[in-house]
PDB file of N, CA and C in Angstrom:
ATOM      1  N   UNK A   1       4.835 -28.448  13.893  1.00  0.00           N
ATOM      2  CA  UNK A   1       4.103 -27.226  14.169  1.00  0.00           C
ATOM      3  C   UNK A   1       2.761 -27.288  13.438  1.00  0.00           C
ATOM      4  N   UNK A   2       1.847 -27.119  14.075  1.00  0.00           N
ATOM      5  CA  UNK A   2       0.010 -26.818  13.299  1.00  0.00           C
ATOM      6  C   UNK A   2      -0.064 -25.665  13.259  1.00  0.00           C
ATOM      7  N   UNK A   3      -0.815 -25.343  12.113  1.00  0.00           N
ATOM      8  CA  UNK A   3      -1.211 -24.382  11.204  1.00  0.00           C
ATOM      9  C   UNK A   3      -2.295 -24.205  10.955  1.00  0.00           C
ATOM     10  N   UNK A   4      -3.150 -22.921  11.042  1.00  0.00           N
ATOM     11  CA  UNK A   4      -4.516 -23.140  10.697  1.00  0.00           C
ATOM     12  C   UNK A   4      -4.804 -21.783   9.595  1.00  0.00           C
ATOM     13  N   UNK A   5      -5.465 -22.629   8.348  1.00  0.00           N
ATOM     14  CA  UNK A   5      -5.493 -21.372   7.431  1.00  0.00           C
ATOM     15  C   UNK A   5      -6.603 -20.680   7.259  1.00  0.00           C
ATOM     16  N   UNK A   6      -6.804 -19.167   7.040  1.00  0.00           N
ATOM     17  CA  UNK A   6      -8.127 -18.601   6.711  1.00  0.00           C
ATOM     18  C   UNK A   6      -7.598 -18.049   5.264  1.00  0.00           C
ATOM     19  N   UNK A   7      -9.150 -17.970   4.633  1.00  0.00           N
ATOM     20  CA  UNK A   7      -8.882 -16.853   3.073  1.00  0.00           C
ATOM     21  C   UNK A   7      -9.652 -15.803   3.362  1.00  0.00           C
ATOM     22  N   UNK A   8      -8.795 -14.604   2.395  1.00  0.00           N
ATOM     23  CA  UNK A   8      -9.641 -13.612   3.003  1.00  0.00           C
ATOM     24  C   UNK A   8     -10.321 -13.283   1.573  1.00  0.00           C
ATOM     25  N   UNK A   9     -12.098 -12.418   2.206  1.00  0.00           N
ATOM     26  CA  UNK A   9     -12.617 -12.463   1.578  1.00  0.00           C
ATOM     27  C   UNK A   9     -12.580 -11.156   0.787  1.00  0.00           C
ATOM     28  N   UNK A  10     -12.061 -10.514   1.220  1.00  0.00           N
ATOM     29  CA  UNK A  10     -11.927  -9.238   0.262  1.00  0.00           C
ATOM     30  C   UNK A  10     -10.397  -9.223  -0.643  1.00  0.00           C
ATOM     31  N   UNK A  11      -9.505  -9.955  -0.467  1.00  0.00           N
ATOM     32  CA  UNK A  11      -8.044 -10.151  -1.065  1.00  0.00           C
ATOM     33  C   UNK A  11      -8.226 -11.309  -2.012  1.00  0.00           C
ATOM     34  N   UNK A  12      -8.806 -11.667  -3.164  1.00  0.00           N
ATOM     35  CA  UNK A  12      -8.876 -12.929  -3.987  1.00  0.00           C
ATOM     36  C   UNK A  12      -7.562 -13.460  -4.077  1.00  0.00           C
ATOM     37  N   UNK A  13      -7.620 -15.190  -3.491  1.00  0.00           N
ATOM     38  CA  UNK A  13      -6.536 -15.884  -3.474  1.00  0.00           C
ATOM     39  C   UNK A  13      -5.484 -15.543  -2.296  1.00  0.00           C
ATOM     40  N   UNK A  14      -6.073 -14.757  -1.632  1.00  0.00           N
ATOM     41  CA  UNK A  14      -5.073 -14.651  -0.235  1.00  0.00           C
ATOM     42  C   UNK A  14      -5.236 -14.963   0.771  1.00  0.00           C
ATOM     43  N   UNK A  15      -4.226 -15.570   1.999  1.00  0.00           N
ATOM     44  CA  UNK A  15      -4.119 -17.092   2.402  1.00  0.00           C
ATOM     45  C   UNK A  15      -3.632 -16.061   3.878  1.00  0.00           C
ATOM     46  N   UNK A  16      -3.921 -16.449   5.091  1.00  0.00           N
ATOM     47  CA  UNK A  16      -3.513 -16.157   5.917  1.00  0.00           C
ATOM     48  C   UNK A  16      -3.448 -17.561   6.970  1.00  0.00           C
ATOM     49  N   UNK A  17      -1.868 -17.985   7.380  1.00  0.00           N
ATOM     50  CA  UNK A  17      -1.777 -19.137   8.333  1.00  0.00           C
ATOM     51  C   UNK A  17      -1.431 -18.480   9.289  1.00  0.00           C
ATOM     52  N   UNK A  18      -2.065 -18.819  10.428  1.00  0.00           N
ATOM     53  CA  UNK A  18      -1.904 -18.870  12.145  1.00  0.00           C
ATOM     54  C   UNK A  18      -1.598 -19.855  13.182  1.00  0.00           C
ATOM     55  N   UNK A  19      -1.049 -19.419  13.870  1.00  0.00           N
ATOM     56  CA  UNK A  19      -0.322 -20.412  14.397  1.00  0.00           C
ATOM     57  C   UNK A  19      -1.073 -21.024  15.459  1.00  0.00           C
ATOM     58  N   UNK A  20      -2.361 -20.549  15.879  1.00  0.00           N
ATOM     59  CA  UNK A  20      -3.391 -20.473  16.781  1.00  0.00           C
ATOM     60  C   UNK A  20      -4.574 -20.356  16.319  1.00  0.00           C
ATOM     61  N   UNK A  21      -5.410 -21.531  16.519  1.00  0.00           N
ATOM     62  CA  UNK A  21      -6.879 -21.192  15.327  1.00  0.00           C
ATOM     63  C   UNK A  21      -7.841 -20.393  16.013  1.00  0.00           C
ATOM     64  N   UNK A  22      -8.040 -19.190  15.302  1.00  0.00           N
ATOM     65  CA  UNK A  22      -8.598 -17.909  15.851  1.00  0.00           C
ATOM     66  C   UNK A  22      -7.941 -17.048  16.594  1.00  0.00           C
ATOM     67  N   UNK A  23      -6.546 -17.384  15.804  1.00  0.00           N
ATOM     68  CA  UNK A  23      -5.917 -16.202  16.793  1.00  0.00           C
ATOM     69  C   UNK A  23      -5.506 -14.869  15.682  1.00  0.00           C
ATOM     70  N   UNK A  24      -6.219 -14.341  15.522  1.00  0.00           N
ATOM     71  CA  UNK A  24      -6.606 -13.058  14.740  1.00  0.00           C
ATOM     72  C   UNK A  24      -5.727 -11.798  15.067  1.00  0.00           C
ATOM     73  N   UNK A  25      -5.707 -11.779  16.811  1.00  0.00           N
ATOM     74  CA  UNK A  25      -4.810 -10.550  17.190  1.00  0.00           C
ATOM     75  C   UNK A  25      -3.239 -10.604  17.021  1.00  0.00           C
ATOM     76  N   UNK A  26      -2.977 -11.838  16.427  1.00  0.00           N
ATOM     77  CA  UNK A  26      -1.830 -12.022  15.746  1.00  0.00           C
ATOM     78  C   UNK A  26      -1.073 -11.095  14.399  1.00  0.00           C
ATOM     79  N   UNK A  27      -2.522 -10.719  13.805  1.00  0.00           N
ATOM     80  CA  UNK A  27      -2.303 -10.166  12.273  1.00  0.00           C
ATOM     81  C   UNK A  27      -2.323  -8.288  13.133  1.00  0.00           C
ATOM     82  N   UNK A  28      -1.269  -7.792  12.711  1.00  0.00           N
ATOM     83  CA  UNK A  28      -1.878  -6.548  12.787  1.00  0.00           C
ATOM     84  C   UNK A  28      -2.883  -5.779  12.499  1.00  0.00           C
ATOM     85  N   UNK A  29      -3.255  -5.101  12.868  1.00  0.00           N
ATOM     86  CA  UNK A  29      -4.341  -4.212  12.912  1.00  0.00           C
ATOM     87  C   UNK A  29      -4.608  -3.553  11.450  1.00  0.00           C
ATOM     88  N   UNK A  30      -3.718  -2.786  10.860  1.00  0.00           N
ATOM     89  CA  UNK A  30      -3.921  -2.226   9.244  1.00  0.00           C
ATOM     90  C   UNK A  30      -4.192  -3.661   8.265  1.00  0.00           C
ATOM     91  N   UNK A  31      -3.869  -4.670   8.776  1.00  0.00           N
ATOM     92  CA  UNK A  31      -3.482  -5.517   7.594  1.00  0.00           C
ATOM     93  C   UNK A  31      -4.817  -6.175   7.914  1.00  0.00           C
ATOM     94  N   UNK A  32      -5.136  -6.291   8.888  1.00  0.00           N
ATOM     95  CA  UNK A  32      -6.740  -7.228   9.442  1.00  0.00           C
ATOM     96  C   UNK A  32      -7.649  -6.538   8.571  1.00  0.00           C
ATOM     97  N   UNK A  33      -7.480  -5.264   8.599  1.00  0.00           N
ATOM     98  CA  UNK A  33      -8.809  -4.302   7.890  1.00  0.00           C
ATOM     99  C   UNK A  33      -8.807  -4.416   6.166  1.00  0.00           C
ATOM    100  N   UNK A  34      -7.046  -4.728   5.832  1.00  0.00           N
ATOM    101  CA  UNK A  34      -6.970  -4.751   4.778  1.00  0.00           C
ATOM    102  C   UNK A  34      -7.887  -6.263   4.143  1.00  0.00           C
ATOM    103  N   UNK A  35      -7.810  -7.035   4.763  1.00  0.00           N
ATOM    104  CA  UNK A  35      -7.844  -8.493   4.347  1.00  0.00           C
ATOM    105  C   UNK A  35      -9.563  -9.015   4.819  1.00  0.00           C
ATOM    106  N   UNK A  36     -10.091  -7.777   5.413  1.00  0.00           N
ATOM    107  CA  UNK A  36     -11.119  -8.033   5.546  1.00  0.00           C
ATOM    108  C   UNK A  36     -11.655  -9.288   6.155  1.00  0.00           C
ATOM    109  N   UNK A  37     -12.725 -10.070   6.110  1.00  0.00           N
ATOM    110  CA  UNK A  37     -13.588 -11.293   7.230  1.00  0.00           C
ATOM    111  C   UNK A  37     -12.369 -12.117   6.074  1.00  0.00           C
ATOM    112  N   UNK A  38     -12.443 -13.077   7.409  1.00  0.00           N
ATOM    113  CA  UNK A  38     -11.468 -14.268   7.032  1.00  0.00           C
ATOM    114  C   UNK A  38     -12.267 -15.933   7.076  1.00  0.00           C
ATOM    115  N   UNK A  39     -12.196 -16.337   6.088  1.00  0.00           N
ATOM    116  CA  UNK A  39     -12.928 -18.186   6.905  1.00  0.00           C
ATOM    117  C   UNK A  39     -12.165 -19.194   6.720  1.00  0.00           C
ATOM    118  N   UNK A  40     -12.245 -19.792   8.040  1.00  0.00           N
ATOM    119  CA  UNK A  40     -11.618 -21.061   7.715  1.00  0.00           C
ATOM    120  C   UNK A  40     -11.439 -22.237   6.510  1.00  0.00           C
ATOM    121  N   UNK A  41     -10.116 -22.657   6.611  1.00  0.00           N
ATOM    122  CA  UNK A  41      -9.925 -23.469   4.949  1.00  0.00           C
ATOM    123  C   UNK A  41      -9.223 -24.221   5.721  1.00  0.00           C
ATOM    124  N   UNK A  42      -8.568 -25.382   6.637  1.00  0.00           N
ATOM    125  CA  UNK A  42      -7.982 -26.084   6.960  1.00  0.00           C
ATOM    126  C   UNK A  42      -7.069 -25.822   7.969  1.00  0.00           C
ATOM    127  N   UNK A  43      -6.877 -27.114   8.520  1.00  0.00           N
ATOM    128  CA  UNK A  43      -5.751 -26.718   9.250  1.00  0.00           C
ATOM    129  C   UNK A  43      -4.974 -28.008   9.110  1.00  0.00           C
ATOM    130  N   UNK A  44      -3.442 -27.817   9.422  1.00  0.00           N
ATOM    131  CA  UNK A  44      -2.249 -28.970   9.115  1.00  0.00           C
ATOM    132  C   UNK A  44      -0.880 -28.739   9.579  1.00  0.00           C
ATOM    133  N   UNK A  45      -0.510 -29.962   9.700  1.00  0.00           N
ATOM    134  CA  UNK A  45       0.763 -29.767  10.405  1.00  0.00           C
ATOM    135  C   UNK A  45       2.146 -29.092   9.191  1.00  0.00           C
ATOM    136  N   UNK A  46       3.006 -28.589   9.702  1.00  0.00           N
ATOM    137  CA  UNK A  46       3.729 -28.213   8.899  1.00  0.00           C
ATOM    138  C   UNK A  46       5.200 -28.685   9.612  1.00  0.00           C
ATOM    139  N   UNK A  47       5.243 -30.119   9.301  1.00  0.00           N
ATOM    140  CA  UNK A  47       6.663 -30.473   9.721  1.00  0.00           C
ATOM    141  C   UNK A  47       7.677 -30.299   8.426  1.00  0.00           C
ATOM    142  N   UNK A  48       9.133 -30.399   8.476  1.00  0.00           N
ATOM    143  CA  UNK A  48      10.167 -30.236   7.771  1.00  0.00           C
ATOM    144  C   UNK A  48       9.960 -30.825   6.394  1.00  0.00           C
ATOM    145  N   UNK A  49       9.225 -31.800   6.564  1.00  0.00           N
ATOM    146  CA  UNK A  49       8.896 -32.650   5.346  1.00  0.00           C
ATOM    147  C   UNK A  49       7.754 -31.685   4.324  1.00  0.00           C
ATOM    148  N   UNK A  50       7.086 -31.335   4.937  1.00  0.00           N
ATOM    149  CA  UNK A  50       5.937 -31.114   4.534  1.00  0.00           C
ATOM    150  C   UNK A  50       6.033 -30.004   3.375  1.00  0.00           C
ATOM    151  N   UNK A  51       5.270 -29.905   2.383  1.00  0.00           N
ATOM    152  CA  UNK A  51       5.890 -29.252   1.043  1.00  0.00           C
ATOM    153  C   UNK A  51       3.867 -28.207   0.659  1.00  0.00           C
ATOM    154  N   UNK A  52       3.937 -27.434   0.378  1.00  0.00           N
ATOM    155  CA  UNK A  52       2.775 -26.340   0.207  1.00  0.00           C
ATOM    156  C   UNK A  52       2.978 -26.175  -0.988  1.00  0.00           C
ATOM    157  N   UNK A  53       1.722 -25.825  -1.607  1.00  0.00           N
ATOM    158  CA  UNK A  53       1.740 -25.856  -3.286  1.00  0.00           C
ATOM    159  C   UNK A  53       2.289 -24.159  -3.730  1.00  0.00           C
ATOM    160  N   UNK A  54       2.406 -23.034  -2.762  1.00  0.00           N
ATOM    161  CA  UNK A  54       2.462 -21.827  -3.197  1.00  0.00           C
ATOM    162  C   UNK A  54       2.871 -20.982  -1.951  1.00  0.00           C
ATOM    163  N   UNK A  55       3.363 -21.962  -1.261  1.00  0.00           N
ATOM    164  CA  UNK A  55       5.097 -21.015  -0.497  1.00  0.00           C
ATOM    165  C   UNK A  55       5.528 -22.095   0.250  1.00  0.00           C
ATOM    166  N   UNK A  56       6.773 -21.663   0.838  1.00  0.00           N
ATOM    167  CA  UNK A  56       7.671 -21.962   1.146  1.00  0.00           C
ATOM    168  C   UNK A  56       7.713 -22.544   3.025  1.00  0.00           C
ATOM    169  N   UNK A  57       7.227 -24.355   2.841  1.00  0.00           N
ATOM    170  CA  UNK A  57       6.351 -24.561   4.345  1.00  0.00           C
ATOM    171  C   UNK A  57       7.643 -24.041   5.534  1.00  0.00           C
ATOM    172  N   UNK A  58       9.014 -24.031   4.704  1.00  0.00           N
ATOM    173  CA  UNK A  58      10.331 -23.527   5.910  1.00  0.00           C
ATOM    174  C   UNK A  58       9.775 -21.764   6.375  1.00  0.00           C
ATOM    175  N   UNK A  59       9.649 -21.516   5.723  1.00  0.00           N
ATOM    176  CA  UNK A  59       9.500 -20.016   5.769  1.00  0.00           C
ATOM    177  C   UNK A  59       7.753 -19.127   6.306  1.00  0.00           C
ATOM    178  N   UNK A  60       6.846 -20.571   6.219  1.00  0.00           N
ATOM    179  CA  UNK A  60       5.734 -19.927   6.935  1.00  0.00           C
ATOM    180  C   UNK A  60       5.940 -20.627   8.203  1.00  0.00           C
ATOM    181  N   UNK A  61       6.630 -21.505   8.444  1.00  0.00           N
ATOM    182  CA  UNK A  61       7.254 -22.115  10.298  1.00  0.00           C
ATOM    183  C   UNK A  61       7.765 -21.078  10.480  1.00  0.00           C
ATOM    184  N   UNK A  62       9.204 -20.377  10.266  1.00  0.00           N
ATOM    185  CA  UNK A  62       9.369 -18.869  10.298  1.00  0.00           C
ATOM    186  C   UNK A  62       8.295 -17.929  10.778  1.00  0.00           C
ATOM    187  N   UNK A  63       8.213 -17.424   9.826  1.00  0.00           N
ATOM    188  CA  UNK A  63       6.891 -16.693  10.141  1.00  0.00           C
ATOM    189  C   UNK A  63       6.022 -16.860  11.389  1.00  0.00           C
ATOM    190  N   UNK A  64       5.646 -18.255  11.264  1.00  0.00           N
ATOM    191  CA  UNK A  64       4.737 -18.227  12.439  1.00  0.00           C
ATOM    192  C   UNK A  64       5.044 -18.490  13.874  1.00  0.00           C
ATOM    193  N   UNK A  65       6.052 -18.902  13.921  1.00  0.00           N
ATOM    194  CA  UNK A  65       7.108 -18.535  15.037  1.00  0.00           C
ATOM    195  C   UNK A  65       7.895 -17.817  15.641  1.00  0.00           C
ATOM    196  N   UNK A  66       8.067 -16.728  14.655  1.00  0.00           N
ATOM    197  CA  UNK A  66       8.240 -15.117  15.055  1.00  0.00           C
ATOM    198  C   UNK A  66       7.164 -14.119  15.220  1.00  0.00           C
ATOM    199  N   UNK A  67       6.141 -14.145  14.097  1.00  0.00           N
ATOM    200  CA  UNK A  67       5.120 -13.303  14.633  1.00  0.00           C
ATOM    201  C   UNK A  67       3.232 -13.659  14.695  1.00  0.00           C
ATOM    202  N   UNK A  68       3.325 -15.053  14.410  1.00  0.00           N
ATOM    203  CA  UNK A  68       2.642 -15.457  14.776  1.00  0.00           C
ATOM    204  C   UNK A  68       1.267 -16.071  13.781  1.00  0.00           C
ATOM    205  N   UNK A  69       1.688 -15.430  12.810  1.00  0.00           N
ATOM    206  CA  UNK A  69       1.183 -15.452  11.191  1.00  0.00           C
ATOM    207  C   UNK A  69       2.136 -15.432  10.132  1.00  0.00           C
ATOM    208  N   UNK A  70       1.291 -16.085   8.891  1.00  0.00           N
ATOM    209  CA  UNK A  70       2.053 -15.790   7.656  1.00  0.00           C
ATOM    210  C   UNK A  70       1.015 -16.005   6.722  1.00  0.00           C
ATOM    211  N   UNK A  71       1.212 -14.674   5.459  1.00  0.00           N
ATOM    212  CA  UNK A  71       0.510 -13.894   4.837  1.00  0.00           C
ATOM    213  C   UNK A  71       0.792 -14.613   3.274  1.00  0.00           C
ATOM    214  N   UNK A  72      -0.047 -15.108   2.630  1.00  0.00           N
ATOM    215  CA  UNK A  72      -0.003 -15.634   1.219  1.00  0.00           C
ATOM    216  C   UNK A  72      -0.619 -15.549   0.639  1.00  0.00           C
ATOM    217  N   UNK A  73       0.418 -14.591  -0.409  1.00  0.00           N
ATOM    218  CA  UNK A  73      -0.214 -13.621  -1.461  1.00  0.00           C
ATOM    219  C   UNK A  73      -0.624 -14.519  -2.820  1.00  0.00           C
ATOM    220  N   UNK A  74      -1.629 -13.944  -4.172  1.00  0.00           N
ATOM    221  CA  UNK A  74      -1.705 -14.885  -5.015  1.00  0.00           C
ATOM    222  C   UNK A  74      -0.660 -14.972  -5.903  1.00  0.00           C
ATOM    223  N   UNK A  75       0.027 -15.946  -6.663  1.00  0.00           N
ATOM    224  CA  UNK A  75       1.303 -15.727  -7.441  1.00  0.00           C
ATOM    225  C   UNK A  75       1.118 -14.445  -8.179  1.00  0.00           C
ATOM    226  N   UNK A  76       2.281 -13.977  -8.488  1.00  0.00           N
ATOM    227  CA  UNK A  76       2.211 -13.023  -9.132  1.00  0.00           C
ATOM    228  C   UNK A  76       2.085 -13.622 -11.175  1.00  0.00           C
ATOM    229  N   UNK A  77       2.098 -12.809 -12.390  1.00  0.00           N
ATOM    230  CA  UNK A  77       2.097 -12.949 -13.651  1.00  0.00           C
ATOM    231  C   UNK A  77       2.893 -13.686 -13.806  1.00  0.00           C
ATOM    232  N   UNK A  78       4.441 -13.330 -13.255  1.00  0.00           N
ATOM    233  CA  UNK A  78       5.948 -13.749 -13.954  1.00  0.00           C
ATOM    234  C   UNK A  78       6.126 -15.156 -12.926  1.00  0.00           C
ATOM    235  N   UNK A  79       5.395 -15.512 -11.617  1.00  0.00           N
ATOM    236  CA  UNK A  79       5.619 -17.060 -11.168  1.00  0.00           C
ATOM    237  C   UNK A  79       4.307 -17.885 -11.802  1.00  0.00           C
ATOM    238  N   UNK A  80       3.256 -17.373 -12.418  1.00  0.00           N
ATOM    239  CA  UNK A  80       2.249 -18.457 -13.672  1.00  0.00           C
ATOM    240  C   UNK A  80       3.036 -19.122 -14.578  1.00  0.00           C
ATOM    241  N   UNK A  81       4.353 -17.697 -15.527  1.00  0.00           N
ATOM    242  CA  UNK A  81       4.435 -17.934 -16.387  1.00  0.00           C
ATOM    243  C   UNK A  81       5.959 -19.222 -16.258  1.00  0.00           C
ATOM    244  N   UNK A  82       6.856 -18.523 -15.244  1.00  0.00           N
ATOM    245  CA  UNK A  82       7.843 -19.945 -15.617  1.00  0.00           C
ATOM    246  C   UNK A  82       7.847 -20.426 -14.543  1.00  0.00           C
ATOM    247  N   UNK A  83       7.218 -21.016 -13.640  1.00  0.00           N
ATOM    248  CA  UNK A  83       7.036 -21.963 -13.126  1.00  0.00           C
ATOM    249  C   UNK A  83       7.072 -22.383 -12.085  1.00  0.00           C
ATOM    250  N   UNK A  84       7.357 -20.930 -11.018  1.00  0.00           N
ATOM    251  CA  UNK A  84       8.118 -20.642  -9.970  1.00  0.00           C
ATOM    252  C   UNK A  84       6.972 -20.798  -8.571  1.00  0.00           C
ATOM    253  N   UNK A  85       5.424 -20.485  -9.382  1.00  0.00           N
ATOM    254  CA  UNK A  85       4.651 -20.778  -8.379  1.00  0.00           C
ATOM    255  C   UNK A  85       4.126 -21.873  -7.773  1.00  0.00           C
TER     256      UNK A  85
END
């Protein structure tokens, strides 16, 4: 499955993958406004193998195969501190 990522510019450190590059009407509507202009940062395949430094590549295939996006937030305090991020 390919993946194409934008950051958004008003959310520091937040990651939005699509499953369609420029496919925007994917993200709902409250959350588009929330996350403000988005720019491209790559795009990549996300096969079974494939491992992401700060989620879970099983679970944004998920994601983007049910609704068409997946939303990545910046770690939180408590995944800096032991190790989880």
């Amino acid at each position: 499955m390919h993946a194409y990522v934008y950051k958004s510019r008003r959310k520091a450190d937040t990651y939005v993958y699509l499953r369609e590059r420029e496919g925007f009407g994917a993200i709902p509507e409250p959350l588009r406004g929330t996350l403000g202009a988005l720019d491209f940062v790559l795009d990549l395949e996300l096969t079974p193998q494939r491992r992401l430094a700060q989620a879970d590549a099983a679970s944004v295939r998920e994601n983007l195969t049910a609704r068409g996006f997946h939303l990545q937030f910046p770690p939180t305090h408590h995944e800096l501190t032991d190790g989880t991020a």
